[in-house]
PDB file of N, CA and C in Angstrom:
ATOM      1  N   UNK A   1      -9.070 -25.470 -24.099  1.00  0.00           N
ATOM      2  CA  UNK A   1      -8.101 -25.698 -23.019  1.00  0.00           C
ATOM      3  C   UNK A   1      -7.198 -24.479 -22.850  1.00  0.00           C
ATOM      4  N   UNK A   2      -6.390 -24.181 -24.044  1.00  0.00           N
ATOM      5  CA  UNK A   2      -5.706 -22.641 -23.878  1.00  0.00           C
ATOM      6  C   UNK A   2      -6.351 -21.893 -23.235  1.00  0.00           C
ATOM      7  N   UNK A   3      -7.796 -21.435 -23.892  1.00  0.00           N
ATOM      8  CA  UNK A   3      -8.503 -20.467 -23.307  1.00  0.00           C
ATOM      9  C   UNK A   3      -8.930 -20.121 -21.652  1.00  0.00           C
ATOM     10  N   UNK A   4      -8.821 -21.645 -21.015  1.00  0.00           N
ATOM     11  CA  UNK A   4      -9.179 -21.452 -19.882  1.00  0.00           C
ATOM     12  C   UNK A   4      -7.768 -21.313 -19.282  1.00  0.00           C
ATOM     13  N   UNK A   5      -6.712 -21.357 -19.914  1.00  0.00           N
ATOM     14  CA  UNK A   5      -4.987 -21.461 -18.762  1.00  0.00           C
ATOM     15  C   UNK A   5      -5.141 -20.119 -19.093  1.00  0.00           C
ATOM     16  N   UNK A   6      -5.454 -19.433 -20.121  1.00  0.00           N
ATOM     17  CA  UNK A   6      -5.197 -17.818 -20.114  1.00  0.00           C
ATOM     18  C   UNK A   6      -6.261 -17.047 -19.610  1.00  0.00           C
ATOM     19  N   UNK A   7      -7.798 -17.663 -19.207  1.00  0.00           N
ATOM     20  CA  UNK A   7      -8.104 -17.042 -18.059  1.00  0.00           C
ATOM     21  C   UNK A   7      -8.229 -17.031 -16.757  1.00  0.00           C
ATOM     22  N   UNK A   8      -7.359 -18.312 -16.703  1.00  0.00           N
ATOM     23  CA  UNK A   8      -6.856 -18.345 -15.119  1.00  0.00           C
ATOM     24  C   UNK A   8      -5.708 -17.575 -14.795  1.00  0.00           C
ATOM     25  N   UNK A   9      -4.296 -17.169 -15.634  1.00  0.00           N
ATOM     26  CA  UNK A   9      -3.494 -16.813 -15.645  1.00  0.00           C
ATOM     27  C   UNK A   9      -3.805 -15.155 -15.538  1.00  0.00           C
ATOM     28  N   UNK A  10      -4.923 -14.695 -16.214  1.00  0.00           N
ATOM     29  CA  UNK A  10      -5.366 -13.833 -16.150  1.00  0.00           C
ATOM     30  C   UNK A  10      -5.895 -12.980 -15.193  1.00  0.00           C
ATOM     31  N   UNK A  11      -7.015 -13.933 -14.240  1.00  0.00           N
ATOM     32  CA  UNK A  11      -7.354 -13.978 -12.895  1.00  0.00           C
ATOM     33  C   UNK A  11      -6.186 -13.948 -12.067  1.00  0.00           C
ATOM     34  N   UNK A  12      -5.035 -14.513 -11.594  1.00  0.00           N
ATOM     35  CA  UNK A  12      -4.147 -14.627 -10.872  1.00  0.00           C
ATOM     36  C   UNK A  12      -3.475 -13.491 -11.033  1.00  0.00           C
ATOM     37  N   UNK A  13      -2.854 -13.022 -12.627  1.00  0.00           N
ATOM     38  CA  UNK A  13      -2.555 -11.496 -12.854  1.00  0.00           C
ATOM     39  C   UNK A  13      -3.393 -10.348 -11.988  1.00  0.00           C
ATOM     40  N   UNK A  14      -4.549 -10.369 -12.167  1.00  0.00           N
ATOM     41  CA  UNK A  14      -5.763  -9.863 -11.351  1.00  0.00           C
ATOM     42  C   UNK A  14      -5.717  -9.428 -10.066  1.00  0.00           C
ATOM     43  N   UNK A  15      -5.284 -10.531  -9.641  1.00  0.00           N
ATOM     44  CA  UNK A  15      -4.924 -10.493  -7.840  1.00  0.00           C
ATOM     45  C   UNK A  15      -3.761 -10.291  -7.936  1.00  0.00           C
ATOM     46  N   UNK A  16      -2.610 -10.668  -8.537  1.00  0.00           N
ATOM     47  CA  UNK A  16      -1.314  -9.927  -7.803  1.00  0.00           C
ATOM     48  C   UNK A  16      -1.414  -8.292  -8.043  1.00  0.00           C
ATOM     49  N   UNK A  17      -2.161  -7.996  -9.261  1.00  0.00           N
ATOM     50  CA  UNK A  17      -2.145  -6.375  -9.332  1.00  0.00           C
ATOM     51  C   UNK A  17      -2.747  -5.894  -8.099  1.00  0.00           C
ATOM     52  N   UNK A  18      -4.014  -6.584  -7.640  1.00  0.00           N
ATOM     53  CA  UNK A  18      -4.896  -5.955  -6.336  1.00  0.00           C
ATOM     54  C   UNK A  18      -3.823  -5.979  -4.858  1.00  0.00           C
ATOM     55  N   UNK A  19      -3.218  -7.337  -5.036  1.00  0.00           N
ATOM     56  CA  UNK A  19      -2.221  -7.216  -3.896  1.00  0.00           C
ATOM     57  C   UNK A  19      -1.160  -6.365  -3.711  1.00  0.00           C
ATOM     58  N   UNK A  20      -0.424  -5.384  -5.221  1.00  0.00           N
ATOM     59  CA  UNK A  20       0.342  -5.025  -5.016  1.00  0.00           C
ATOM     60  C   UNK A  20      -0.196  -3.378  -4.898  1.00  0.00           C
ATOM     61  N   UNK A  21      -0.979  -3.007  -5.523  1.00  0.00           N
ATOM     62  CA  UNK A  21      -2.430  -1.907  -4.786  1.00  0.00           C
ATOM     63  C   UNK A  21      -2.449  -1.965  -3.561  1.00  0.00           C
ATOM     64  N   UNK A  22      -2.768  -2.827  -3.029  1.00  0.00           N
ATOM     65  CA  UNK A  22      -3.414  -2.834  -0.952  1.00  0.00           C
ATOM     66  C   UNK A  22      -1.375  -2.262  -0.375  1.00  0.00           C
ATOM     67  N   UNK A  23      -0.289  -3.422  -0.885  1.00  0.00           N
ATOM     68  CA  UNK A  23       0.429  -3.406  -0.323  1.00  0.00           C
ATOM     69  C   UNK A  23       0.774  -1.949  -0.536  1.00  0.00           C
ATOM     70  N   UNK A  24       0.804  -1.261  -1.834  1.00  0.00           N
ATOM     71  CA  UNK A  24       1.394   0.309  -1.826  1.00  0.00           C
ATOM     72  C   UNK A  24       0.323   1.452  -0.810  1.00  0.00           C
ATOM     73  N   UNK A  25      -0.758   0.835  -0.715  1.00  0.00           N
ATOM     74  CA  UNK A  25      -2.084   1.778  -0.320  1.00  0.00           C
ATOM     75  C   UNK A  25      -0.986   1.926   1.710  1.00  0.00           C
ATOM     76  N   UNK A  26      -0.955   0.613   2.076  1.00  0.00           N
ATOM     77  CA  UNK A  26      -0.634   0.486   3.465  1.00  0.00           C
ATOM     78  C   UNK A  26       0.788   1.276   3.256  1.00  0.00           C
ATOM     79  N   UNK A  27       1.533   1.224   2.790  1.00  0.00           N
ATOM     80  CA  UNK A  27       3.151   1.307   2.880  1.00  0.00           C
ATOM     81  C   UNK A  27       2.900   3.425   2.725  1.00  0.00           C
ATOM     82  N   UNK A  28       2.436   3.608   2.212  1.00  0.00           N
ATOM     83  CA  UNK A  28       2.115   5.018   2.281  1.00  0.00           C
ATOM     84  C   UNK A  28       0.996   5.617   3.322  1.00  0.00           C
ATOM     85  N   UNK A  29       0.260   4.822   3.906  1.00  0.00           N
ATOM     86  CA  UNK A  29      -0.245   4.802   4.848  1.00  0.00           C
ATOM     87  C   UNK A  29       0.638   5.141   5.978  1.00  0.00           C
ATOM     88  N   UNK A  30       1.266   3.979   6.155  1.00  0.00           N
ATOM     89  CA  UNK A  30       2.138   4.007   7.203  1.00  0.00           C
ATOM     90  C   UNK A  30       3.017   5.100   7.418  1.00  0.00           C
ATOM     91  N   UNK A  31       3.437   5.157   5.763  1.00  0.00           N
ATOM     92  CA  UNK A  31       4.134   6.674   5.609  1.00  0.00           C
ATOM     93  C   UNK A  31       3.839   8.033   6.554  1.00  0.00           C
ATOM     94  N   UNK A  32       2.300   8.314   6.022  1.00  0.00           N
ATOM     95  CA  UNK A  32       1.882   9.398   6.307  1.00  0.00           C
ATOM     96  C   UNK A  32       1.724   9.516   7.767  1.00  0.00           C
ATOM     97  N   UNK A  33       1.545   8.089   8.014  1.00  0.00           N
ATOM     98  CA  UNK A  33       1.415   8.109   9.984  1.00  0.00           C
ATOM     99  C   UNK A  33       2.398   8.441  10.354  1.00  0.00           C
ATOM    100  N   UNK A  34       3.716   7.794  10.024  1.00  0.00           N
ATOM    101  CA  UNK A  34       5.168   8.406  10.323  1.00  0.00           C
ATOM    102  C   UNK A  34       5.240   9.641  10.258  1.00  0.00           C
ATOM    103  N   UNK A  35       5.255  10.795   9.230  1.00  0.00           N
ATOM    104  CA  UNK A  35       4.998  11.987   9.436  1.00  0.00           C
ATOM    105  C   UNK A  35       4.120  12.513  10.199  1.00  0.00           C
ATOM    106  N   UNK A  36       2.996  12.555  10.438  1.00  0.00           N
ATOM    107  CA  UNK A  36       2.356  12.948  11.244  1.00  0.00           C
ATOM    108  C   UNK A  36       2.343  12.862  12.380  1.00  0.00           C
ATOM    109  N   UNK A  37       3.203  11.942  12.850  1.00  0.00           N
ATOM    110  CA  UNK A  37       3.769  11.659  14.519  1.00  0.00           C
ATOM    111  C   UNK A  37       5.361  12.478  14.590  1.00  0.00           C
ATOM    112  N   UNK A  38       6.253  12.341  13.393  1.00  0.00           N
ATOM    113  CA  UNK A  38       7.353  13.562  12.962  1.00  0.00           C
ATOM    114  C   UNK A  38       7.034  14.455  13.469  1.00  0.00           C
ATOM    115  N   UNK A  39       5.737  15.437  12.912  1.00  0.00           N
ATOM    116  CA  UNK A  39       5.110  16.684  12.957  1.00  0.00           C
ATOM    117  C   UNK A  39       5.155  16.597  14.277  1.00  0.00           C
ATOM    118  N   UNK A  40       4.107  15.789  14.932  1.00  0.00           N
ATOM    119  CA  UNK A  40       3.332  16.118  15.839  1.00  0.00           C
ATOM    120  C   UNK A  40       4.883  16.993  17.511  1.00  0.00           C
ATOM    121  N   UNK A  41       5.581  15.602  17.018  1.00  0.00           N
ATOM    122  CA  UNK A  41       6.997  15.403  17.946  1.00  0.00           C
ATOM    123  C   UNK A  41       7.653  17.066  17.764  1.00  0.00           C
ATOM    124  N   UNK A  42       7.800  17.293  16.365  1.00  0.00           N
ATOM    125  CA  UNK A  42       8.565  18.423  16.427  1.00  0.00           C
ATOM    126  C   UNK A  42       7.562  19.718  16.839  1.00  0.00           C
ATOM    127  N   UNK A  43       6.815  19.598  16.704  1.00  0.00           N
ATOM    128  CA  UNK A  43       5.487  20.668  17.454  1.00  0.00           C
ATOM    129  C   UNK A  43       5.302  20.465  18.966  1.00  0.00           C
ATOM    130  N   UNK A  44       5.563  19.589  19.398  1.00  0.00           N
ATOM    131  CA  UNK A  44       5.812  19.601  21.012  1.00  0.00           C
ATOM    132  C   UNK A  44       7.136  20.068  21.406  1.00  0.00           C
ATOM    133  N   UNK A  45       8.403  19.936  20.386  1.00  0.00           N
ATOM    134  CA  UNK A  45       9.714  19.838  21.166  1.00  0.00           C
ATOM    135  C   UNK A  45       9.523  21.871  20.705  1.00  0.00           C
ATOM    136  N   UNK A  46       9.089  22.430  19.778  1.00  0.00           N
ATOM    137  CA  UNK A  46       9.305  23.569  19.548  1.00  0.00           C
ATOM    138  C   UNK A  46       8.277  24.522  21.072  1.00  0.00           C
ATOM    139  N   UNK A  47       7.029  23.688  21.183  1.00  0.00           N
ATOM    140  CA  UNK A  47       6.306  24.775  22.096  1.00  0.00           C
ATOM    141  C   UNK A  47       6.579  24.690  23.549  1.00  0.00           C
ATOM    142  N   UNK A  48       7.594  23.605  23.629  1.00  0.00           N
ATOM    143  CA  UNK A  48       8.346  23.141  24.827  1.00  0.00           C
ATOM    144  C   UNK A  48       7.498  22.741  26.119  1.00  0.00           C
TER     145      UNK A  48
END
């Protein structure tokens, strides 16, 4: 009985690590899109 609450607990550990992976993967994602539209903006306002 233990054995199976600690590999369910285990599994669930499992997925919040994967969820909190995807969520950092997007959030720096988004990041880099933000800069790259930064860039892009200040490269238009400089060549006028």
């Amino acid at each position: 009985m233990a054995r199976n609450a600690r590999a369910a607990a285990r599994a669930v550990a499992i997925q919040q690590d994967a969820a909190a992976q995807t969520a950092t993967r997007l959030m720096f994602a988004a990041a880099g899109l933000a800069a790259a539209l930064a860039l892009a903006g200040a490269l238009a306002l400089i060549s006028g």
